[in-house]
C-alpha atoms as a PDB file:
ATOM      1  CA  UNK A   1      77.917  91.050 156.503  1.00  0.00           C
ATOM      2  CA  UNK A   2      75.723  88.364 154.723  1.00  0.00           C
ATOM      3  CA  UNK A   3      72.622  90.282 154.689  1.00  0.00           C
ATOM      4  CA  UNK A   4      74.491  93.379 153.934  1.00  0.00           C
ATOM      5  CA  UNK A   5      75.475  91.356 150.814  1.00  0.00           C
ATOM      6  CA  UNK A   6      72.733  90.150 149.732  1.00  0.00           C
ATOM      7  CA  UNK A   7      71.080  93.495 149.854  1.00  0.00           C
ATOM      8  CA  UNK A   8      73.246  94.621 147.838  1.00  0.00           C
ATOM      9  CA  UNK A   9      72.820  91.977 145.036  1.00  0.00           C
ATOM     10  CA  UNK A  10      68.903  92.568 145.231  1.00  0.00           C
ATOM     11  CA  UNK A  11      69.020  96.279 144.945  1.00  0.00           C
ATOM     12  CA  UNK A  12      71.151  95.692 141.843  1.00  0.00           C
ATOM     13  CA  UNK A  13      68.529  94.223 140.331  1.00  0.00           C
ATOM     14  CA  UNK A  14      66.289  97.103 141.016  1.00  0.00           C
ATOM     15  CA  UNK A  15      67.531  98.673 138.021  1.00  0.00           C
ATOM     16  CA  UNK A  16      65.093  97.536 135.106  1.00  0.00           C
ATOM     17  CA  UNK A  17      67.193  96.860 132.462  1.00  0.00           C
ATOM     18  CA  UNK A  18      69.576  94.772 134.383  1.00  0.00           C
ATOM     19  CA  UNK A  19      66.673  92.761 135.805  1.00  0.00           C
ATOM     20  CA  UNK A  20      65.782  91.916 132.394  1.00  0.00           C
ATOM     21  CA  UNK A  21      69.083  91.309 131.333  1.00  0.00           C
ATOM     22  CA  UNK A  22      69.364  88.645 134.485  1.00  0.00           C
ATOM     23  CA  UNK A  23      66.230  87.359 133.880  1.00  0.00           C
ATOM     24  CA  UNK A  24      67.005  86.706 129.912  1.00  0.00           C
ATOM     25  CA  UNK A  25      70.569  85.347 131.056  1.00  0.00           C
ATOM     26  CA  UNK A  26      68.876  82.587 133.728  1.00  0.00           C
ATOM     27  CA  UNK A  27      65.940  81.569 131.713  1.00  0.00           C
ATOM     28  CA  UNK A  28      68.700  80.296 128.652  1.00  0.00           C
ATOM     29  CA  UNK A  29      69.697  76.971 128.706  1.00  0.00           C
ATOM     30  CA  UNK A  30      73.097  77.672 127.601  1.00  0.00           C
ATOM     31  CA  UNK A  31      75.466  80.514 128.440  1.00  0.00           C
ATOM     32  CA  UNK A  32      75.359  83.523 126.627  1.00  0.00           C
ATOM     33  CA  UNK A  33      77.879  86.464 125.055  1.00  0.00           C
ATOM     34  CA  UNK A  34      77.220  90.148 125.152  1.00  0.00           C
ATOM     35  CA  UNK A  35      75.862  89.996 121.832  1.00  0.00           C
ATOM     36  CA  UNK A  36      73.131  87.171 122.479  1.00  0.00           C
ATOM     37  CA  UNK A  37      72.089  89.524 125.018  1.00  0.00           C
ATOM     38  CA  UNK A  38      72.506  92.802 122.992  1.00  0.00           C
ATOM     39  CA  UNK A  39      70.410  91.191 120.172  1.00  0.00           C
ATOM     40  CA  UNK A  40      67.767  89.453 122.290  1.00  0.00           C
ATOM     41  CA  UNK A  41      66.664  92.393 124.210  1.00  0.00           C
ATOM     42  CA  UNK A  42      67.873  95.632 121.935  1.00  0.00           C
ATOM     43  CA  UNK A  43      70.251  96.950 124.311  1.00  0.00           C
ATOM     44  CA  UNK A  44      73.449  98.685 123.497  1.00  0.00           C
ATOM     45  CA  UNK A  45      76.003  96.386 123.703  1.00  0.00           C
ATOM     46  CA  UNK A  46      77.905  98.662 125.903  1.00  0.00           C
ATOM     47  CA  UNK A  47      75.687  98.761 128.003  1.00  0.00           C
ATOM     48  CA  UNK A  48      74.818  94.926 128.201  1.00  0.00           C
ATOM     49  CA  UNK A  49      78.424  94.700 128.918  1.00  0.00           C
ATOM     50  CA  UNK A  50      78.089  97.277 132.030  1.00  0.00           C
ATOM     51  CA  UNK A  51      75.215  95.320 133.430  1.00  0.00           C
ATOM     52  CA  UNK A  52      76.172  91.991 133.207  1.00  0.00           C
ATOM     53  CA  UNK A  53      79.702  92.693 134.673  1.00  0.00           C
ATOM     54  CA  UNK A  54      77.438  94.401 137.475  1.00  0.00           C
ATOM     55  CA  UNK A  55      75.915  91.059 138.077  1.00  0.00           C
ATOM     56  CA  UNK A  56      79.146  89.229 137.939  1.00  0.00           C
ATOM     57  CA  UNK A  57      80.516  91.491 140.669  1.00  0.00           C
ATOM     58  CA  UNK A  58      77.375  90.690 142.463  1.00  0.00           C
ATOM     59  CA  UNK A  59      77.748  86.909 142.217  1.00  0.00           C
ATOM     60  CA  UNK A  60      74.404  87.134 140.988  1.00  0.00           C
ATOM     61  CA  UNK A  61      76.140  85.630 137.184  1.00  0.00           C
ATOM     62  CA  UNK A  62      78.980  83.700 136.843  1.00  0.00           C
ATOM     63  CA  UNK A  63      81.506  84.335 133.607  1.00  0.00           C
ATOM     64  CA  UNK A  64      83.554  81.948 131.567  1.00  0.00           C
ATOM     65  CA  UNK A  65      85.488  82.143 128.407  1.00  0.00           C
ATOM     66  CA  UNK A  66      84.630  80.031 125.385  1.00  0.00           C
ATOM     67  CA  UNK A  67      85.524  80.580 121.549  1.00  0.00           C
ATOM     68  CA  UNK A  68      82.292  80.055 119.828  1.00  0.00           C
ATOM     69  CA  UNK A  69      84.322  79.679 115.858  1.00  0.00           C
ATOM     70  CA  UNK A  70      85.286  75.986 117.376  1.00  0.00           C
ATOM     71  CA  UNK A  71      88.971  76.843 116.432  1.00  0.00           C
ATOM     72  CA  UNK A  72      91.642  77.208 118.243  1.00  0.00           C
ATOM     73  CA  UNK A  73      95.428  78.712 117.958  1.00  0.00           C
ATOM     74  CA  UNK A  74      96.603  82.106 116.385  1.00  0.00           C
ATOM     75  CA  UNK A  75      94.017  83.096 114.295  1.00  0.00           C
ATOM     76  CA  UNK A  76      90.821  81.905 116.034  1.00  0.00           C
ATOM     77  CA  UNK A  77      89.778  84.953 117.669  1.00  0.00           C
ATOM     78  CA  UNK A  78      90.029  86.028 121.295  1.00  0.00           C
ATOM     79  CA  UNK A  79      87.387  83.898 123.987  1.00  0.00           C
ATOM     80  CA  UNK A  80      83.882  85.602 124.396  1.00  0.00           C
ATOM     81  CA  UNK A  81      82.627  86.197 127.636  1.00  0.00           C
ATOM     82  CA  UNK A  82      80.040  83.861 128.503  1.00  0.00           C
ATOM     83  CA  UNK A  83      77.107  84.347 131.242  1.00  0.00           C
ATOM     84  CA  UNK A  84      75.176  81.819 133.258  1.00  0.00           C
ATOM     85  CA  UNK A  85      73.419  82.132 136.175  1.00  0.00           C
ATOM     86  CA  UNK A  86      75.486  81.693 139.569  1.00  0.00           C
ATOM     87  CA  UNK A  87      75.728  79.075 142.402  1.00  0.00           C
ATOM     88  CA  UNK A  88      74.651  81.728 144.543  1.00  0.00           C
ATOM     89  CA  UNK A  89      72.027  81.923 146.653  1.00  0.00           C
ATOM     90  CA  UNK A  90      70.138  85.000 147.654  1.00  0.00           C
ATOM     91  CA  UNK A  91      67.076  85.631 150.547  1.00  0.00           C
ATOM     92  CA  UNK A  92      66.523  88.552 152.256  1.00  0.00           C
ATOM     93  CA  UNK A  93      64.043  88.369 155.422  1.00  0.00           C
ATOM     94  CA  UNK A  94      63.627  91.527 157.844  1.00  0.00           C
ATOM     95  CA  UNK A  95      63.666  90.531 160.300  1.00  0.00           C
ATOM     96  CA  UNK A  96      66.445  88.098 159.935  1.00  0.00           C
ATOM     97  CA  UNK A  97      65.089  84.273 160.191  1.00  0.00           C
ATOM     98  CA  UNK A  98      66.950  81.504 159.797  1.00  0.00           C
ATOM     99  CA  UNK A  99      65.154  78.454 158.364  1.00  0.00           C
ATOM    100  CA  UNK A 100      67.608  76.978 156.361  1.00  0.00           C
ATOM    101  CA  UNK A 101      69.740  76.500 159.630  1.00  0.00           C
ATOM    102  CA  UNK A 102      66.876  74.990 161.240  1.00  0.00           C
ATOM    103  CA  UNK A 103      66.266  72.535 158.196  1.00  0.00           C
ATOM    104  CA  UNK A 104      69.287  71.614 158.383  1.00  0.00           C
ATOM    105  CA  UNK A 105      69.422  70.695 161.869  1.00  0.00           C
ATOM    106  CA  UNK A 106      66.641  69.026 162.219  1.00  0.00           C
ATOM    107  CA  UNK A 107      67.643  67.182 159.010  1.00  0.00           C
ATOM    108  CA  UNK A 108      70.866  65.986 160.718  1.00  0.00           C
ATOM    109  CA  UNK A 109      69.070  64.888 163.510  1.00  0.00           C
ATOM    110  CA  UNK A 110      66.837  62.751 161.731  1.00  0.00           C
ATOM    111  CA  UNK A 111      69.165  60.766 159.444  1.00  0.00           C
ATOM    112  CA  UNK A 112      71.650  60.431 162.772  1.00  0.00           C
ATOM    113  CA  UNK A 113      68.737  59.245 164.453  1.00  0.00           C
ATOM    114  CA  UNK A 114      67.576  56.459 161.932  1.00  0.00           C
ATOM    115  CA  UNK A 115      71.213  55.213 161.250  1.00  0.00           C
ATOM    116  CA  UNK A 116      71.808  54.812 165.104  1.00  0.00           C
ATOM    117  CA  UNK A 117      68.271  54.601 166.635  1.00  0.00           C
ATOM    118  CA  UNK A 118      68.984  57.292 169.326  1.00  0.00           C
ATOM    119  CA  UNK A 119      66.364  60.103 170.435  1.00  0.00           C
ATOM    120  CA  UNK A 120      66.079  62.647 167.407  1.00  0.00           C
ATOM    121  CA  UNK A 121      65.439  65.363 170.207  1.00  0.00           C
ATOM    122  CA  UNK A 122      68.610  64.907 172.226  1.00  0.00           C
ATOM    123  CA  UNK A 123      70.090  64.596 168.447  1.00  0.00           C
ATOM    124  CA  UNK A 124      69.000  68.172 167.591  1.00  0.00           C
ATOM    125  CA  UNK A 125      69.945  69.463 170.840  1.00  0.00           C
ATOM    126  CA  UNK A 126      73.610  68.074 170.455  1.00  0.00           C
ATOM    127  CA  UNK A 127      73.677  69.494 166.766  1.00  0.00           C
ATOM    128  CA  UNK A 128      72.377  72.341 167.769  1.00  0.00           C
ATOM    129  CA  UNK A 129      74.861  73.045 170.709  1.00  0.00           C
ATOM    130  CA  UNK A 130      78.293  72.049 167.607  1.00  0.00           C
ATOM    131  CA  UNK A 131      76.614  74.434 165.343  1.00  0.00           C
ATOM    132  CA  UNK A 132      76.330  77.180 167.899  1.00  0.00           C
ATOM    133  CA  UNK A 133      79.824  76.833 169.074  1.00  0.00           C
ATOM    134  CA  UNK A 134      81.174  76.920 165.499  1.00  0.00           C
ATOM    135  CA  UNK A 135      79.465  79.717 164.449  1.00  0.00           C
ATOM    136  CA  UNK A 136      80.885  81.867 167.485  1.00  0.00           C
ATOM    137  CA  UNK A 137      84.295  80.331 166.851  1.00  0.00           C
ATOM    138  CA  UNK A 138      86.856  82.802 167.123  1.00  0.00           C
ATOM    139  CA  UNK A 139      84.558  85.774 168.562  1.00  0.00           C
ATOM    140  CA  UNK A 140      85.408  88.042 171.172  1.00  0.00           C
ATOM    141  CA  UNK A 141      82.124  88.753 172.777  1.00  0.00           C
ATOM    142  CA  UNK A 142      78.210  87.072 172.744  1.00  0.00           C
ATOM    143  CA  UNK A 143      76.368  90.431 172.338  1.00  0.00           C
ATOM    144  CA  UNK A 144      78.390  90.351 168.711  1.00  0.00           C
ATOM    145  CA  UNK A 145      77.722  86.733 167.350  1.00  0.00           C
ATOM    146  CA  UNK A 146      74.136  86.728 168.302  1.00  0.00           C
ATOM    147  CA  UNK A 147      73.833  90.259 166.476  1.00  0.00           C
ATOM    148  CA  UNK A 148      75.379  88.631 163.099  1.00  0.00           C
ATOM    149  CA  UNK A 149      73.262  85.343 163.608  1.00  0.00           C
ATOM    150  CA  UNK A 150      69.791  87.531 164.456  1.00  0.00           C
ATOM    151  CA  UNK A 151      68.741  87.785 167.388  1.00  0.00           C
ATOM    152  CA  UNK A 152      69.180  91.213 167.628  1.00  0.00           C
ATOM    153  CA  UNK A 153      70.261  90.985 171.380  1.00  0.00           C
ATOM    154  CA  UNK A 154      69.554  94.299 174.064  1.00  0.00           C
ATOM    155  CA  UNK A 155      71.615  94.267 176.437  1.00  0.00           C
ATOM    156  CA  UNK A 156      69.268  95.384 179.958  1.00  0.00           C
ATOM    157  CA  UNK A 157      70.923  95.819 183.814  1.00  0.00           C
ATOM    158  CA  UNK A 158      73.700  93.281 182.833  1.00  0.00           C
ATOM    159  CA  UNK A 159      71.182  90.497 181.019  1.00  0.00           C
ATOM    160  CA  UNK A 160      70.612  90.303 177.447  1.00  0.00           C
ATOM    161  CA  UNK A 161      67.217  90.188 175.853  1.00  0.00           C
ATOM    162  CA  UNK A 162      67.195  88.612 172.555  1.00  0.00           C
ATOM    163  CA  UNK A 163      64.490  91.208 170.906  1.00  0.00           C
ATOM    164  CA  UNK A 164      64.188  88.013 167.402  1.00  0.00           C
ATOM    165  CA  UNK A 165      63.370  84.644 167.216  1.00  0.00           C
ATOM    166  CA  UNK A 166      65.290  83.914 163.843  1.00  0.00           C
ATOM    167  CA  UNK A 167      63.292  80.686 164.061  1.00  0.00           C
ATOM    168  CA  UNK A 168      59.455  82.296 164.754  1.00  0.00           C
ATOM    169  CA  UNK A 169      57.412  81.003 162.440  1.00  0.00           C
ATOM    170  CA  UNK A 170      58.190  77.328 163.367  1.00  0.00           C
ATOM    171  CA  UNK A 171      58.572  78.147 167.200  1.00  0.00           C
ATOM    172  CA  UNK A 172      54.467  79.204 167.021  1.00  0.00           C
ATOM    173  CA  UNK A 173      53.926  75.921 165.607  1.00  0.00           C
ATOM    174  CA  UNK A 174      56.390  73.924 167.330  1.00  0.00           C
ATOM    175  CA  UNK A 175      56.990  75.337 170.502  1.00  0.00           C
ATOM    176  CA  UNK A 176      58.924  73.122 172.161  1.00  0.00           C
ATOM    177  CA  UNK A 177      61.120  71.437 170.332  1.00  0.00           C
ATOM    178  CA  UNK A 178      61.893  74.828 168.575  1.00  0.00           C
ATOM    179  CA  UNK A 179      62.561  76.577 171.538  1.00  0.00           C
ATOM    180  CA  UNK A 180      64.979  73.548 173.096  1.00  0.00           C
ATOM    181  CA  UNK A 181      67.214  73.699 169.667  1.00  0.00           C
ATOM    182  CA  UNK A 182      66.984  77.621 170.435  1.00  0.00           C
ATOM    183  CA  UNK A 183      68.329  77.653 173.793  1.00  0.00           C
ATOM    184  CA  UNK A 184      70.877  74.864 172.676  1.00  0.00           C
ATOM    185  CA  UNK A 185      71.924  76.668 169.861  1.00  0.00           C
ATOM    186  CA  UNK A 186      72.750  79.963 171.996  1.00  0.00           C
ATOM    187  CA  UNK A 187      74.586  77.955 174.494  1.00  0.00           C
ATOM    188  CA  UNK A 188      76.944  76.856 172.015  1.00  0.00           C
ATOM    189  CA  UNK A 189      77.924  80.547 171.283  1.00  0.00           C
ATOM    190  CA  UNK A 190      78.427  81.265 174.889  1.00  0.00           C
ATOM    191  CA  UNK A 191      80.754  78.181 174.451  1.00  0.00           C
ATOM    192  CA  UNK A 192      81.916  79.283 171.881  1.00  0.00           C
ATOM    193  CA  UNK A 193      83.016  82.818 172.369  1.00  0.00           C
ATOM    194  CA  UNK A 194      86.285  84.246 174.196  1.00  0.00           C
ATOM    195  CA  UNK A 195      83.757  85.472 176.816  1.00  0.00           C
ATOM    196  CA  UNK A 196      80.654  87.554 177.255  1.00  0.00           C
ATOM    197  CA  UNK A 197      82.052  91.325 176.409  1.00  0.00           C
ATOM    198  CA  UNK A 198      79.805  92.574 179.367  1.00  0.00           C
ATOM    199  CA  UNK A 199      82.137  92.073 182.402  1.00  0.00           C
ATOM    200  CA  UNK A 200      81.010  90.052 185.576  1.00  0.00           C
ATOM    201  CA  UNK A 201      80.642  86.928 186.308  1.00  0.00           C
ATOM    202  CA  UNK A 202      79.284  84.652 182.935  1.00  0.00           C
ATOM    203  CA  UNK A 203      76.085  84.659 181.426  1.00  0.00           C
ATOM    204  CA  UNK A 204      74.047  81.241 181.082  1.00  0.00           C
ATOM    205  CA  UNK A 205      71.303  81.018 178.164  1.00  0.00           C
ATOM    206  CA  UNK A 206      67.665  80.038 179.857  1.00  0.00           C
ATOM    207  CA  UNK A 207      64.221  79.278 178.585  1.00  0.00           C
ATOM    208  CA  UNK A 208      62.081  82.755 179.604  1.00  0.00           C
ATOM    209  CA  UNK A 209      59.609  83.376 176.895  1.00  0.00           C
ATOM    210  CA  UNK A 210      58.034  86.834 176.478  1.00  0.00           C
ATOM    211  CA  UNK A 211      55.611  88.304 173.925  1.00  0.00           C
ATOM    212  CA  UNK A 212      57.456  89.942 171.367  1.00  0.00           C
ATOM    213  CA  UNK A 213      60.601  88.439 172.787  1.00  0.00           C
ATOM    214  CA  UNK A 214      62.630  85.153 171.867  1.00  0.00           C
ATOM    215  CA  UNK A 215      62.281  82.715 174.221  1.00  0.00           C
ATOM    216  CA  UNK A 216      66.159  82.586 175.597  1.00  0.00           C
ATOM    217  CA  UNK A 217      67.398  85.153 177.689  1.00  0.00           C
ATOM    218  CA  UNK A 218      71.013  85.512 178.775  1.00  0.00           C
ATOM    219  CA  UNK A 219      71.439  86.027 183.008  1.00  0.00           C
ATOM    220  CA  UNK A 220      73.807  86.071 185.468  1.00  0.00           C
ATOM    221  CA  UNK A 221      71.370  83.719 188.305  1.00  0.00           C
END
């Protein structure tokens, strides 16, 4: 659903007059009204108001409501809309990665590892098991969570093959320690997870790297 999302907000800003508008809007130091906008770029201000409200619904701007007279009370004037960039963050990455995860990870293991002087590696891998259990919190079946995390799992004679690394450009570089958060990381989902949707006894998450492949596989042995 994320990347659905997100692919959404950058194909509204395919459209070139709304890019403009959201690049005109982000590059201002303050917030600005439909007019500033109207006026800056020579747009209608119907349809600055169109575009920007596209954005908003896109979480791509964020809206508030200021009177710009300085008064106040009956008589001052209704609030004009006011747009400012978002808190929102958007990255789009086919195939999925996730780097910010593993930044963050390997982040946590660090500082935990300086304030208590304990192995950064067996750190990560602790982390690493938490944040895969949380993230399958609540789901029915493995195949599922590790689609919406991606690893775009294939499911083969009762195994599953995980056809993405969502971590590959740092697992060529740093092969093991990548791969050991990896498998870590997927055995918190199968803890996580009301079971493995495939029948049979459970899977377990191994290190079994293949070309082209990620380097956990999901097995019944």
């Amino acid at each position: 659903m994320q990347e659905t999302q997100a692919l959404a907000a950058v194909a509204a800003l395919d459209e070139p007059t709304r890019r403009r508008m959201y690049e005109y809007v982000v590059r201002r130091p303050e917030p600005v009204s439909r007019d500033d906008v109207a006026a800056a770029l020579g747009v209608p201000r119907a349809t600055v108001a169109f575009h920007l409200d596209r954005l908003v619904d896109e979480q791509l701007l964020a809206v508030g409501h200021e009177r710009r007279t300085g008064r106040s009370g009956p008589g001052a004037g209704r609030p004009a809309k006011l747009y400012r960039r978002s808190d929102r963050q958007v990255s789009i990455s086919l195939p999925e990665r996730q780097y910010e995860l593993a930044g963050r990870l390997l982040a946590e293991a660090v500082e935990e590892a300086d304030q208590t002087g304990g192995s950064p590696r067996e750190i990560l891998t602790r982390c690493a098991r938490e944040r895969g259990a949380e993230l399958a919190a609540g789901a029915q079946d493995i195949v599922g969570t590790l689609e919406d995390n991606g690893f775009e799992p294939r499911v083969e004679g009762g195994e599953v093959l995980l056809v993405n690394c969502p971590f590959h450009r740092l697992a060529r570089t740093h092969t093991r320690l990548v791969c050991e958060m990896n498998l870590a990381l997927v055995e918190g989902m199968l803890d996580g997870t009301g079971g493995d949707g495939l029948g049979g006894d459970g899977l377990r998450a191994r290190l079994d790297p293949h070309p082209g492949f990620c380097c956990v596989r999901l097995t019944r042995d």
